[in-house]
C-alpha atoms as a PDB file:
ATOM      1  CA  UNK A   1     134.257 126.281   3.554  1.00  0.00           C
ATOM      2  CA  UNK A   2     133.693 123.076   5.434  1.00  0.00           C
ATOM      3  CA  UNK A   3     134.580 122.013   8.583  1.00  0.00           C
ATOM      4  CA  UNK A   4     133.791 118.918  11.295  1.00  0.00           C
ATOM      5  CA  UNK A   5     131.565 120.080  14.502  1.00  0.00           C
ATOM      6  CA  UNK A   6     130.348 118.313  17.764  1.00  0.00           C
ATOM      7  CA  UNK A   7     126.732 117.387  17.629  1.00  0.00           C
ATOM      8  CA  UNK A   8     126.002 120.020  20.265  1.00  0.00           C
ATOM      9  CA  UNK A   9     127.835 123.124  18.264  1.00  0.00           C
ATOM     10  CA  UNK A  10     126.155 122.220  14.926  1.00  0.00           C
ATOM     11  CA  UNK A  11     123.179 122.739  16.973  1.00  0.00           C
ATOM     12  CA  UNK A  12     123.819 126.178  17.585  1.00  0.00           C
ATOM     13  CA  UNK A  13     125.594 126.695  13.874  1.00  0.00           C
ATOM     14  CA  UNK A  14     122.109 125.230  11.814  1.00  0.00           C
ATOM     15  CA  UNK A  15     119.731 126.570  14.456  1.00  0.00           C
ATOM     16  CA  UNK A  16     118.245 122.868  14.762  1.00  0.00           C
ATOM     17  CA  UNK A  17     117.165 120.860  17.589  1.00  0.00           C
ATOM     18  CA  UNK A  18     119.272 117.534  18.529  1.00  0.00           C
ATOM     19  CA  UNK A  19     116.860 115.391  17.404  1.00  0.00           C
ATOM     20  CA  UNK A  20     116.319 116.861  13.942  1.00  0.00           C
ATOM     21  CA  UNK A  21     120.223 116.840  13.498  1.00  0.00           C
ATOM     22  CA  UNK A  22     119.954 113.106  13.814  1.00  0.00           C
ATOM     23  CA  UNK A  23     116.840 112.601  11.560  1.00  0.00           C
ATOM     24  CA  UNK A  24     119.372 114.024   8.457  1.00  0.00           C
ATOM     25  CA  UNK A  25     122.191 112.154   9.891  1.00  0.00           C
ATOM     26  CA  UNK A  26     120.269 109.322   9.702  1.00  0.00           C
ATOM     27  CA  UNK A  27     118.688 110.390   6.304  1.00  0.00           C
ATOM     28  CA  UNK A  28     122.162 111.405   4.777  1.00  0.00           C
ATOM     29  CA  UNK A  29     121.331 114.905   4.898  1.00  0.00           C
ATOM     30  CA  UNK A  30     123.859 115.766   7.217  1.00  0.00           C
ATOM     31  CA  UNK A  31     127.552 114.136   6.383  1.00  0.00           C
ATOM     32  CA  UNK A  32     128.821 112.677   9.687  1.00  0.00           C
ATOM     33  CA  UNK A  33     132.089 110.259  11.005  1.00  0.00           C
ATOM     34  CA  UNK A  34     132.788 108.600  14.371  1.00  0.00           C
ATOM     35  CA  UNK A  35     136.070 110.015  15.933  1.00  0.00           C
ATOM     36  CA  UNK A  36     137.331 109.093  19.270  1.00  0.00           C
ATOM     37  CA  UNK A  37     133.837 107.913  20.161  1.00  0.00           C
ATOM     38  CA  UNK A  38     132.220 111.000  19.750  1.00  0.00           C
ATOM     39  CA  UNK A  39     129.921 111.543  16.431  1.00  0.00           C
ATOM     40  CA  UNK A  40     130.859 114.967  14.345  1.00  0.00           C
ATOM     41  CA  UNK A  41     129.284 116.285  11.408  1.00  0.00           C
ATOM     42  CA  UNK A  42     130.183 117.660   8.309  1.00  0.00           C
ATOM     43  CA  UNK A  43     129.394 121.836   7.973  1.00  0.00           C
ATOM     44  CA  UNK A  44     129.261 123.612   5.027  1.00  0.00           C
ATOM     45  CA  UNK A  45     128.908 127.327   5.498  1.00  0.00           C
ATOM     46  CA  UNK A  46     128.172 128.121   1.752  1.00  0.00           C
ATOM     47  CA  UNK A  47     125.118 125.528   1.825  1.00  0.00           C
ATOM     48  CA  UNK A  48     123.747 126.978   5.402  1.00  0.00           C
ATOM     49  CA  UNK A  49     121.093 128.935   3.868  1.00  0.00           C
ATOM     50  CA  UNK A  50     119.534 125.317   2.464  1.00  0.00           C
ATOM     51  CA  UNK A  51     119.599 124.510   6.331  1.00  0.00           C
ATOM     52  CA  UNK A  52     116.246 126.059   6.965  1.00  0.00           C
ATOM     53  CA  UNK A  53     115.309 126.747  11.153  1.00  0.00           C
ATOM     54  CA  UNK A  54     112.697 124.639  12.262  1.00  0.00           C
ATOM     55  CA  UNK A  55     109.573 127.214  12.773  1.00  0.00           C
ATOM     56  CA  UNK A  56     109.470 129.020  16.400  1.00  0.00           C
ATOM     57  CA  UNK A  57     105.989 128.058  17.853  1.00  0.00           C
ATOM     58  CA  UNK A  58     104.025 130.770  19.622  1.00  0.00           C
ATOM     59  CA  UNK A  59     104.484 132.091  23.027  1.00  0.00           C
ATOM     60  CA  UNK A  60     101.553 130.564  24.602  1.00  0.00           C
ATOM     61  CA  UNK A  61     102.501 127.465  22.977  1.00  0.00           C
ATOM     62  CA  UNK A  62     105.708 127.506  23.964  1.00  0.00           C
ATOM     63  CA  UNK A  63     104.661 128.042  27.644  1.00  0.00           C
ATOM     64  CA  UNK A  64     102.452 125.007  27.061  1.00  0.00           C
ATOM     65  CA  UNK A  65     105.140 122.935  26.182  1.00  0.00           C
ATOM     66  CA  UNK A  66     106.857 123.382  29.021  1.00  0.00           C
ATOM     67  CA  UNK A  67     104.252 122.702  31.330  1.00  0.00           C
ATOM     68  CA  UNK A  68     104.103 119.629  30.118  1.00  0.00           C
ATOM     69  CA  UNK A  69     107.196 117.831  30.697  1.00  0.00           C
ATOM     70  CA  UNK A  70     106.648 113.943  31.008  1.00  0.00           C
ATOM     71  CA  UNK A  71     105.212 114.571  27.361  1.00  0.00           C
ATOM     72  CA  UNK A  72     108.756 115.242  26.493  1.00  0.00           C
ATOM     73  CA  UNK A  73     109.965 112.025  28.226  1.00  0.00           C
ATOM     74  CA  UNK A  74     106.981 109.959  26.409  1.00  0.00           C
ATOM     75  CA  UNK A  75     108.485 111.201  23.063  1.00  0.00           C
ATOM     76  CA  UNK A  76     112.089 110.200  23.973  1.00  0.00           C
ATOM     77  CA  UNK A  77     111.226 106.910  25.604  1.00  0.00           C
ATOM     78  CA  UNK A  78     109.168 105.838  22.192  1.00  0.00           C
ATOM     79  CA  UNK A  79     112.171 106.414  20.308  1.00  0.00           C
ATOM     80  CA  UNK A  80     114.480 104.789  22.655  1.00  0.00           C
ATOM     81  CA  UNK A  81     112.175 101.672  23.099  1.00  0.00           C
ATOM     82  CA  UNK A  82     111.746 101.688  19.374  1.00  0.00           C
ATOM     83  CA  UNK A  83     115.393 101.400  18.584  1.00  0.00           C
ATOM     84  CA  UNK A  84     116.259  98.904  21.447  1.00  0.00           C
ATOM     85  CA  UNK A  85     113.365  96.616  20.361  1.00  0.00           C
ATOM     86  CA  UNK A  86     115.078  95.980  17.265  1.00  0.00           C
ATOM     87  CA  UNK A  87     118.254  95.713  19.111  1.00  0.00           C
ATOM     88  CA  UNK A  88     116.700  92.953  20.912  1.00  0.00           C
ATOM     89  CA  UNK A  89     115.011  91.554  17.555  1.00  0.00           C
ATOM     90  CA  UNK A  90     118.778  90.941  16.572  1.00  0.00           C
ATOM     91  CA  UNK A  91     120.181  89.725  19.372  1.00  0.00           C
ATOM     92  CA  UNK A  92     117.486  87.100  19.566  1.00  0.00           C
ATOM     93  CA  UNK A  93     118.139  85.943  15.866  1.00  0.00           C
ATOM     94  CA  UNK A  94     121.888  85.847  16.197  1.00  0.00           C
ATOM     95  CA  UNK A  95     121.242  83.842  19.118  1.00  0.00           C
ATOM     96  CA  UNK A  96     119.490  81.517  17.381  1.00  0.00           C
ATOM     97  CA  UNK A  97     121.750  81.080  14.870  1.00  0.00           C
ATOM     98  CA  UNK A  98     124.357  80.436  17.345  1.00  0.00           C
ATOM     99  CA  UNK A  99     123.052  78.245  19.627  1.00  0.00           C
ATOM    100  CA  UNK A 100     124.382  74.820  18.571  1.00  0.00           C
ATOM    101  CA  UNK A 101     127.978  76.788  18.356  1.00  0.00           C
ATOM    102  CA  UNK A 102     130.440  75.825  21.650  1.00  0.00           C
ATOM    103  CA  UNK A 103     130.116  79.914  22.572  1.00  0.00           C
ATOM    104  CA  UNK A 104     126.117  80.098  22.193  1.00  0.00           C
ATOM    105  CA  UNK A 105     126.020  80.557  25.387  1.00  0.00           C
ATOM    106  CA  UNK A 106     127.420  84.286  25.228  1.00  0.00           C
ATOM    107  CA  UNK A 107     125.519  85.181  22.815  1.00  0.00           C
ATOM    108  CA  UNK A 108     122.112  84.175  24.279  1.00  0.00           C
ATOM    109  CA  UNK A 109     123.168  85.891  27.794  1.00  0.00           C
ATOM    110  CA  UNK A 110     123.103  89.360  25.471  1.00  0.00           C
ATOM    111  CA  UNK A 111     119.731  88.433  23.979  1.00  0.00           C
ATOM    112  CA  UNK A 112     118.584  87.969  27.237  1.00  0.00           C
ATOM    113  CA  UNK A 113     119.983  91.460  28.772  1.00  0.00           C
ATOM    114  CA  UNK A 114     118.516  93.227  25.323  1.00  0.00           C
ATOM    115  CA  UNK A 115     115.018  91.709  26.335  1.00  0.00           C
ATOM    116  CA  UNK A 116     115.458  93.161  30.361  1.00  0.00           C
ATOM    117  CA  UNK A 117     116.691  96.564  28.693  1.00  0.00           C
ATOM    118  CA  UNK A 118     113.249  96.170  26.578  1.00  0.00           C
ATOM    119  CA  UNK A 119     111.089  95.209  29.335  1.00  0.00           C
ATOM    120  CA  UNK A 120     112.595  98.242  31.875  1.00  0.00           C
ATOM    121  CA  UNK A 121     111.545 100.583  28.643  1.00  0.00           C
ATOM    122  CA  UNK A 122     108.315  99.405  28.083  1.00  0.00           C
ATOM    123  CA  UNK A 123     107.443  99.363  31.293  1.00  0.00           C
ATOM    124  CA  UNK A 124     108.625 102.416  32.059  1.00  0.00           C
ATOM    125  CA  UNK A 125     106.696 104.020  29.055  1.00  0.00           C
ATOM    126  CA  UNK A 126     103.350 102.635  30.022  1.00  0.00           C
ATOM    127  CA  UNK A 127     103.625 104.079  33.345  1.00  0.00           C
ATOM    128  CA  UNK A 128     103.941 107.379  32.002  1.00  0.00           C
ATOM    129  CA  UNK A 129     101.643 107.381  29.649  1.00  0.00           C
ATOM    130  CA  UNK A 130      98.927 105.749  32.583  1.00  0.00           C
ATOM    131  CA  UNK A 131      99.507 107.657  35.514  1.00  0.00           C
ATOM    132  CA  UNK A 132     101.659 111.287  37.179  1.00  0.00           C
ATOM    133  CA  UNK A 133     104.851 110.181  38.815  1.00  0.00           C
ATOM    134  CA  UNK A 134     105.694 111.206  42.174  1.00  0.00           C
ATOM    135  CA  UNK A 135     109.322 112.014  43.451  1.00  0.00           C
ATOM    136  CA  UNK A 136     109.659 108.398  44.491  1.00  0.00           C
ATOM    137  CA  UNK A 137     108.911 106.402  41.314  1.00  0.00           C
ATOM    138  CA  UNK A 138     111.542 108.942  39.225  1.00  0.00           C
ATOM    139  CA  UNK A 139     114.354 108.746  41.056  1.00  0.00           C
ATOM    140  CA  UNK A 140     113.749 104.887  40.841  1.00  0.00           C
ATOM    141  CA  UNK A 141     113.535 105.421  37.167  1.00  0.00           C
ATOM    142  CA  UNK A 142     116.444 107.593  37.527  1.00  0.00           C
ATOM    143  CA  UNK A 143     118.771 105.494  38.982  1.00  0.00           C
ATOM    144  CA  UNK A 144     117.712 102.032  36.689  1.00  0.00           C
ATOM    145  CA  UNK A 145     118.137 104.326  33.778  1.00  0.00           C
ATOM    146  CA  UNK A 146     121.717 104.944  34.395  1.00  0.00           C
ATOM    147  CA  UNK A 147     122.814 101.647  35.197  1.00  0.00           C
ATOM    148  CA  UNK A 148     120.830 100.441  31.935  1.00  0.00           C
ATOM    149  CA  UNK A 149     122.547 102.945  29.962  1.00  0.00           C
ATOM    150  CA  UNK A 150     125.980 101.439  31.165  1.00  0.00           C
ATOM    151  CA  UNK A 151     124.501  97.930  30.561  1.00  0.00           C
ATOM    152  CA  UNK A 152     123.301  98.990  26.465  1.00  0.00           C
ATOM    153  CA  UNK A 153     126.602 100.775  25.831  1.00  0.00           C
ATOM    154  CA  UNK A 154     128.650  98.006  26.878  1.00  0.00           C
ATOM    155  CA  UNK A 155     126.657  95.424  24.753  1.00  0.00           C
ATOM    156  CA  UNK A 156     126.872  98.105  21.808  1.00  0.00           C
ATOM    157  CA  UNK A 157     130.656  98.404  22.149  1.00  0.00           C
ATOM    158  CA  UNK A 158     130.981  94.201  22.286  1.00  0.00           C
ATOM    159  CA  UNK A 159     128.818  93.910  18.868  1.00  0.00           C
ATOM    160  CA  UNK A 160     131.187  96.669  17.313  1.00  0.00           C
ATOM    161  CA  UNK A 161     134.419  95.225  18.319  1.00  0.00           C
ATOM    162  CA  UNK A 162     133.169  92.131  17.435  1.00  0.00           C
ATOM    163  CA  UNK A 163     133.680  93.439  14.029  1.00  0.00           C
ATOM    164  CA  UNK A 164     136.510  95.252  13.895  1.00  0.00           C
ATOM    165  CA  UNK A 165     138.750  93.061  15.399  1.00  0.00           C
ATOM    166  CA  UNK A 166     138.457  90.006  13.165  1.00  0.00           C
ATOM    167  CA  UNK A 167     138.755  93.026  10.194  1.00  0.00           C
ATOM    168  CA  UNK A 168     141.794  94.423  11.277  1.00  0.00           C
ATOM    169  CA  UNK A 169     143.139  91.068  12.071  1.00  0.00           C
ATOM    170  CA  UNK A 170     142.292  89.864   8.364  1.00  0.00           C
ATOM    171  CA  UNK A 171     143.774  92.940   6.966  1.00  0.00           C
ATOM    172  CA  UNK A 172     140.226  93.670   5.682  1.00  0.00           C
ATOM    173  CA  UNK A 173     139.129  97.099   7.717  1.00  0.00           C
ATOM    174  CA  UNK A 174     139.181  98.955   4.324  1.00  0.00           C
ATOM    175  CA  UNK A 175     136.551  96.633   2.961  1.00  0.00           C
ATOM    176  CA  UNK A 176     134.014  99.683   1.987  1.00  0.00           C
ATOM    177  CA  UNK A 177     131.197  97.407   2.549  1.00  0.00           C
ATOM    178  CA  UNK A 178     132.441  96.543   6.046  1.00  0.00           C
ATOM    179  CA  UNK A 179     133.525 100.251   6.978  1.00  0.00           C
ATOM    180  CA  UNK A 180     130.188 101.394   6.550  1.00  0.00           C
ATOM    181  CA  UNK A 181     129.002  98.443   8.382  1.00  0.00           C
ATOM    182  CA  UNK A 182     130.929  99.617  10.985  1.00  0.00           C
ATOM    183  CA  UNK A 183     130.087 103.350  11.058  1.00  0.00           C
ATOM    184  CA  UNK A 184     126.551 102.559  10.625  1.00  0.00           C
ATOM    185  CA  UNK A 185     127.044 100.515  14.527  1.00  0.00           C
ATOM    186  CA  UNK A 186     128.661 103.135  15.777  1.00  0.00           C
ATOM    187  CA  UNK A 187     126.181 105.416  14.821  1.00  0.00           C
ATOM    188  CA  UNK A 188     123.383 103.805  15.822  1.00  0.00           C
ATOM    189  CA  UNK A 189     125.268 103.477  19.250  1.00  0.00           C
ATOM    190  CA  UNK A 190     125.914 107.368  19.507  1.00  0.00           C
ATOM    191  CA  UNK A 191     122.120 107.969  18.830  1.00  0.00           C
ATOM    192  CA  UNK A 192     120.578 105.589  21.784  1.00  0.00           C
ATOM    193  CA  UNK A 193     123.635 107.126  24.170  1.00  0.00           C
ATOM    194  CA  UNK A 194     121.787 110.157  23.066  1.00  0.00           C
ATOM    195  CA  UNK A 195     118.363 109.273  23.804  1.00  0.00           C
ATOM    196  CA  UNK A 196     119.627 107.749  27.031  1.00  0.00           C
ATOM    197  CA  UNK A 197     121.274 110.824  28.102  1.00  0.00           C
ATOM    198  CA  UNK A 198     118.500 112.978  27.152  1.00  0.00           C
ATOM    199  CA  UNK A 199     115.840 110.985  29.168  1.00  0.00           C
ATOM    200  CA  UNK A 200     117.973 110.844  32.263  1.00  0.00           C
ATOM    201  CA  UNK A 201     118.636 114.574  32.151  1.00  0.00           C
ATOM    202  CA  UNK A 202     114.364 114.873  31.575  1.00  0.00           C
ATOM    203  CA  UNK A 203     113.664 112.789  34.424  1.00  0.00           C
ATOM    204  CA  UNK A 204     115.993 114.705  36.445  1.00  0.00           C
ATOM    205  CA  UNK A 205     114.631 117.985  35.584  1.00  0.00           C
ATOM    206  CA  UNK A 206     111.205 116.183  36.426  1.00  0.00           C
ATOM    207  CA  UNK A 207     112.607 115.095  40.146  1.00  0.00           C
ATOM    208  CA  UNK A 208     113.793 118.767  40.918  1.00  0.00           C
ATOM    209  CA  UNK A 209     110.180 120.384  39.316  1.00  0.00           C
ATOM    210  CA  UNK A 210     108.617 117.835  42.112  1.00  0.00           C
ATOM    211  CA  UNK A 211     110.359 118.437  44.941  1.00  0.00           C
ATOM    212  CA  UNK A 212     109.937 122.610  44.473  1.00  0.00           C
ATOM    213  CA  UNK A 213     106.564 121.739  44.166  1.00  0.00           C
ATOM    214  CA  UNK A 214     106.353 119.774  47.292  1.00  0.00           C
ATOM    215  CA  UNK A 215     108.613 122.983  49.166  1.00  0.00           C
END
């Protein structure tokens, strides 16, 4: 029996974390499809006993763990930074190639947000890794990481519809090569929506483990 689940209920089916679900979605271990903006995957009860749980560390470390939060946000922030620096890499090249084109101008305005979204990452990450964080300093993080987040899914959405509207227009949208161009995008812009969400729900678990400290 198969069936298509939310991201957040095949976590709880295959007894996963979130991030390993999108290592095999991003490996092809896990079947997934874009629908309505949201990304679903592909559940097979008969091959759930394949799906092996990752291993339950013990107690103590466990309790470790989560006295140790910002170590959590370090993790998520290297990812994110990761994948937006080679959002920016792009960006840069296809403005570039662009530049002596009457609308090179548009394009180089987006290669120049990419780079601010880059700098606000790696600047952010460095911090972290250099010094504790008071109160202050996160909810400044916190409130420049949700206006980024707006800023990289709008840019994201742009580059996608960028290439599905001259498809559809040409009749071509069931090119294979170009529907898999196209779900690959889409994809990639569901994961850093999820790495974005996940490190603005961290640093606001960080702001309220400060201020109960400070009580």
């Amino acid at each position: 029996m198969e069936r298509w689940t939310s991201i957040s209920e095949a976590e709880k089916i295959l007894k996963l974390s979130r991030r390993t679900i999108w290592r095999k979605i991003e490996s092809g271990d896990l079947e997934s499809k874009n629908q309505g903006g949201k990304r679903f995957v592909l559940i097979r009860d008969h091959g759930r006993e394949e799906q092996e749980p990752e291993p339950r560390p013990p107690k103590e470390v466990r309790k470790t763990k989560s006295d140790l939060p910002p170590l959590t946000l370090i993790e998520l922030l290297f990812d994110l930074k990761n994948r937006i620096k080679e959002r920016t890499r792009v960006a840069h090249v296809v403005a570039e190639i662009s530049s002596s084109f009457p609308d090179g101008e548009k394009d180089q305005d987006r290669a120049y947000q990419w780079i601010g979204v880059l700098l606000l990452l790696e600047g952010t990450f460095q911090k972290i890794q250099k010094s504790e964080l008071d109160r202050g300093q996160l909810q400044n993080f916190f409130t420049k990481f949700l206006k980024v987040r707006a800023e990289v899914e709008n840019l994201e959405s742009e580059r996608i519809a960028e290439f599905e509207t001259p498809a559809y227009e040409m009749e071509n949208s069931s090119d294979p090569e170009l529907v898999q161009a196209i779900g690959e995008m889409k994809m990639d812009m569901d994961r850093d929506m999820d790495l974005f969400n996940e490190s603005i729900n961290t640093i606001k678990k960080l702001i309220v483990s400060t201020q109960r400290a400070d009580e």
